[in-house]
Each structure stands twice: as C-alpha cells, then as structure tokens.
C-alpha atoms as a PDB file:
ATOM      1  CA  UNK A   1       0.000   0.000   0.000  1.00  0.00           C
ATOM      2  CA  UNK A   2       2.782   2.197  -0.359  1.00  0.00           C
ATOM      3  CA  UNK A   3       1.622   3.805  -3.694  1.00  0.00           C
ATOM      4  CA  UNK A   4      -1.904   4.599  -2.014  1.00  0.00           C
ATOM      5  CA  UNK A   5      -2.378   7.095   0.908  1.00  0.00           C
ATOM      6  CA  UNK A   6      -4.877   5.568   3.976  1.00  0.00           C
ATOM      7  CA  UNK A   7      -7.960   7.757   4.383  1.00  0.00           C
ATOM      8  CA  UNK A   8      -7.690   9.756   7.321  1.00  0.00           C
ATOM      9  CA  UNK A   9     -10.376   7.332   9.539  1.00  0.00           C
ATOM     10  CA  UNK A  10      -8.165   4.716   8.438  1.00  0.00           C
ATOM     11  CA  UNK A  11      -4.962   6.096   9.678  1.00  0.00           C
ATOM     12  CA  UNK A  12      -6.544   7.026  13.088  1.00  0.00           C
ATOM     13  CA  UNK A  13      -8.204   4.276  13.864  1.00  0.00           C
ATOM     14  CA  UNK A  14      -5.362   1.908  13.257  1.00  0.00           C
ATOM     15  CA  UNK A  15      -3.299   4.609  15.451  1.00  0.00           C
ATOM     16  CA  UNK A  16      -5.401   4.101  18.488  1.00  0.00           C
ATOM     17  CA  UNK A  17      -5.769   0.106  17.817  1.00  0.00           C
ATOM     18  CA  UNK A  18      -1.464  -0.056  17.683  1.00  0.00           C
ATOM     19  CA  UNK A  19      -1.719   2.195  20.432  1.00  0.00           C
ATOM     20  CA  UNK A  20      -3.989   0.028  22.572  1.00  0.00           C
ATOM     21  CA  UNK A  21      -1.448  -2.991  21.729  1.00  0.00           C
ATOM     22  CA  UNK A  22       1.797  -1.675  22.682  1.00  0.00           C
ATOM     23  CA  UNK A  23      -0.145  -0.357  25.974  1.00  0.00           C
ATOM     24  CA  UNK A  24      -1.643  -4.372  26.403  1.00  0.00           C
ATOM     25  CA  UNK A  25       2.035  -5.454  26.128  1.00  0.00           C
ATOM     26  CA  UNK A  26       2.584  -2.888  28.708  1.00  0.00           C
ATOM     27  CA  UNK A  27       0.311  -3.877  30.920  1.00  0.00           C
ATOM     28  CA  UNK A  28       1.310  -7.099  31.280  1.00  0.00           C
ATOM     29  CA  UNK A  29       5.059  -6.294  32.602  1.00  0.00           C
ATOM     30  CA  UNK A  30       3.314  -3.269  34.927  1.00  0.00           C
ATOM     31  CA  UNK A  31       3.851  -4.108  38.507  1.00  0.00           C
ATOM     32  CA  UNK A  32       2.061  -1.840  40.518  1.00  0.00           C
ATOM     33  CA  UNK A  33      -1.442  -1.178  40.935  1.00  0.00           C
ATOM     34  CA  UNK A  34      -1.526   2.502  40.194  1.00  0.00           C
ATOM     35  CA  UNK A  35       0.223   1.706  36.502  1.00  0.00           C
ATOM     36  CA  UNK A  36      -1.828  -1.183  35.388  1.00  0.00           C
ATOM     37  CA  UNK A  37      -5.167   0.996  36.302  1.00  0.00           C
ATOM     38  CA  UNK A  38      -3.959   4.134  34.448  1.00  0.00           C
ATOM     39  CA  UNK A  39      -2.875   1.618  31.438  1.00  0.00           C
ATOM     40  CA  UNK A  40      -6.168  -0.156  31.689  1.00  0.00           C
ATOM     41  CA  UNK A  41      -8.112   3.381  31.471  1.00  0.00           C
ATOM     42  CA  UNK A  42      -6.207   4.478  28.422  1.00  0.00           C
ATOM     43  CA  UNK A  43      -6.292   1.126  26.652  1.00  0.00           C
ATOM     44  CA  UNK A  44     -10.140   1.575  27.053  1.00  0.00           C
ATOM     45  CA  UNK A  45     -10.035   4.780  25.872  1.00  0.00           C
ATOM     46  CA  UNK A  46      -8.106   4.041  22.782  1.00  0.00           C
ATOM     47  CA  UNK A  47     -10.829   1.124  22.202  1.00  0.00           C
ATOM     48  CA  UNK A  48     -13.474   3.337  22.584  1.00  0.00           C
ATOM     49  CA  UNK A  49     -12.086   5.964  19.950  1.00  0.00           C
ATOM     50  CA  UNK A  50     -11.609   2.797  17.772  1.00  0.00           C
ATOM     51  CA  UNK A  51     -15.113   1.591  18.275  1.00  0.00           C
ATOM     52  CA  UNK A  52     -16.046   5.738  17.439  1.00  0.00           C
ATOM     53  CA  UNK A  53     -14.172   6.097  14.144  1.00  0.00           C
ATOM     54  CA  UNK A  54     -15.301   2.710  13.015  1.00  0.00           C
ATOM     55  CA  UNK A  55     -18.627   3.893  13.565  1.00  0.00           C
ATOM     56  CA  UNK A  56     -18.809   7.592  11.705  1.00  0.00           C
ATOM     57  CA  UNK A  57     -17.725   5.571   8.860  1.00  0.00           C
ATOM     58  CA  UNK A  58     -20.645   3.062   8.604  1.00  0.00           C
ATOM     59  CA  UNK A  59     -23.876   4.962   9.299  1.00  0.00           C
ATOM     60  CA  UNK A  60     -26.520   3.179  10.736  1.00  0.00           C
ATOM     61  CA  UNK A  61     -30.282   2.998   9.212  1.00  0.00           C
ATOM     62  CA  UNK A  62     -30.948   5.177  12.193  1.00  0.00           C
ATOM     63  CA  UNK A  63     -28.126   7.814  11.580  1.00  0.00           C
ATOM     64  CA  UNK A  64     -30.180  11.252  10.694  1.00  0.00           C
ATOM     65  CA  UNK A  65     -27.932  11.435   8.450  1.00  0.00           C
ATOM     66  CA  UNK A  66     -28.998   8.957   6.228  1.00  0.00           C
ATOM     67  CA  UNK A  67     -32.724   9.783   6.623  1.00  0.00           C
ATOM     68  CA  UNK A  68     -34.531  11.842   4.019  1.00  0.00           C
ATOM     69  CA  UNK A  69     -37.515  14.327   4.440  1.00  0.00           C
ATOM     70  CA  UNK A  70     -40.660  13.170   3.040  1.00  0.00           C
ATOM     71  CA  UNK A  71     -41.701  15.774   0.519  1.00  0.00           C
ATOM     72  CA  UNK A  72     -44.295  17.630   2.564  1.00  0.00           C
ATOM     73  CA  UNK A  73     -48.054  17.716   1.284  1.00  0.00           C
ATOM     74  CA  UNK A  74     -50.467  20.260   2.088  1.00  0.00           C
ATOM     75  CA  UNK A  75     -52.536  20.120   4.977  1.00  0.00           C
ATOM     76  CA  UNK A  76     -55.706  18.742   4.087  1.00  0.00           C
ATOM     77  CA  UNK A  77     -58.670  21.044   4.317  1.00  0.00           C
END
C-alpha cells in the first residue's frame, strides 16, 4: 500500500488500535497497581475511539444522516 495514501479514519483508527497494543504489552510487565489501572483506562479509551471512528464511517439505518424528508403535502382542508 505504499503507492496509495490511507484515508484519514483509516490512519486514526489503526493509530489508536497499535496504540492500545503496545499499551496491552505494557500492561502485562506493569507491577504496581496505580500503573496497570492508568494503562487499563487508556487502553479503554483508545478502544473506545476505535469503536467511534469505526462507527462515523458506517452509518446506521438510524443515523439522521442517512434519513430523508418526506416531501411535505399540504394540509388537508
């Protein structure tokens, strides 16, 4: 893929997943309490900005943004 630029999602979100490894493989040399919970929070976090970018770039059927306004009729009379 070295002809072809990543989209910018892309990019990020494979960012935060390597990120989330390397602090895994962290976590499981950490020794003290206080470490392995600050590691655990920002593996978590990383996940969860994964799991956000992953999901602004498949909308949902309920996304708004997918949704289009029915043409509106006249009020009957």
């Amino acid at each position: 893929m070295l002809g072809q630029a990543m989209p910018v999602k892309q990019r990020l979100a494979a960012y935060y997943r390597a990120a989330a490894a390397r602090g895994r493989g962290l976590l499981t040399r950490a020794t003290t309490p206080w470490v392995r919970e600050q590691l655990a929070a920002e593996i978590a976090q990383c996940d969860r900005m994964v799991e956000e970018i992953e999901g602004a770039a498949e909308p949902t059927p309920t996304d708004p943004r997918q949704k289009t306004n029915p043409a509106k009729r006249p009020a009957p009379k």
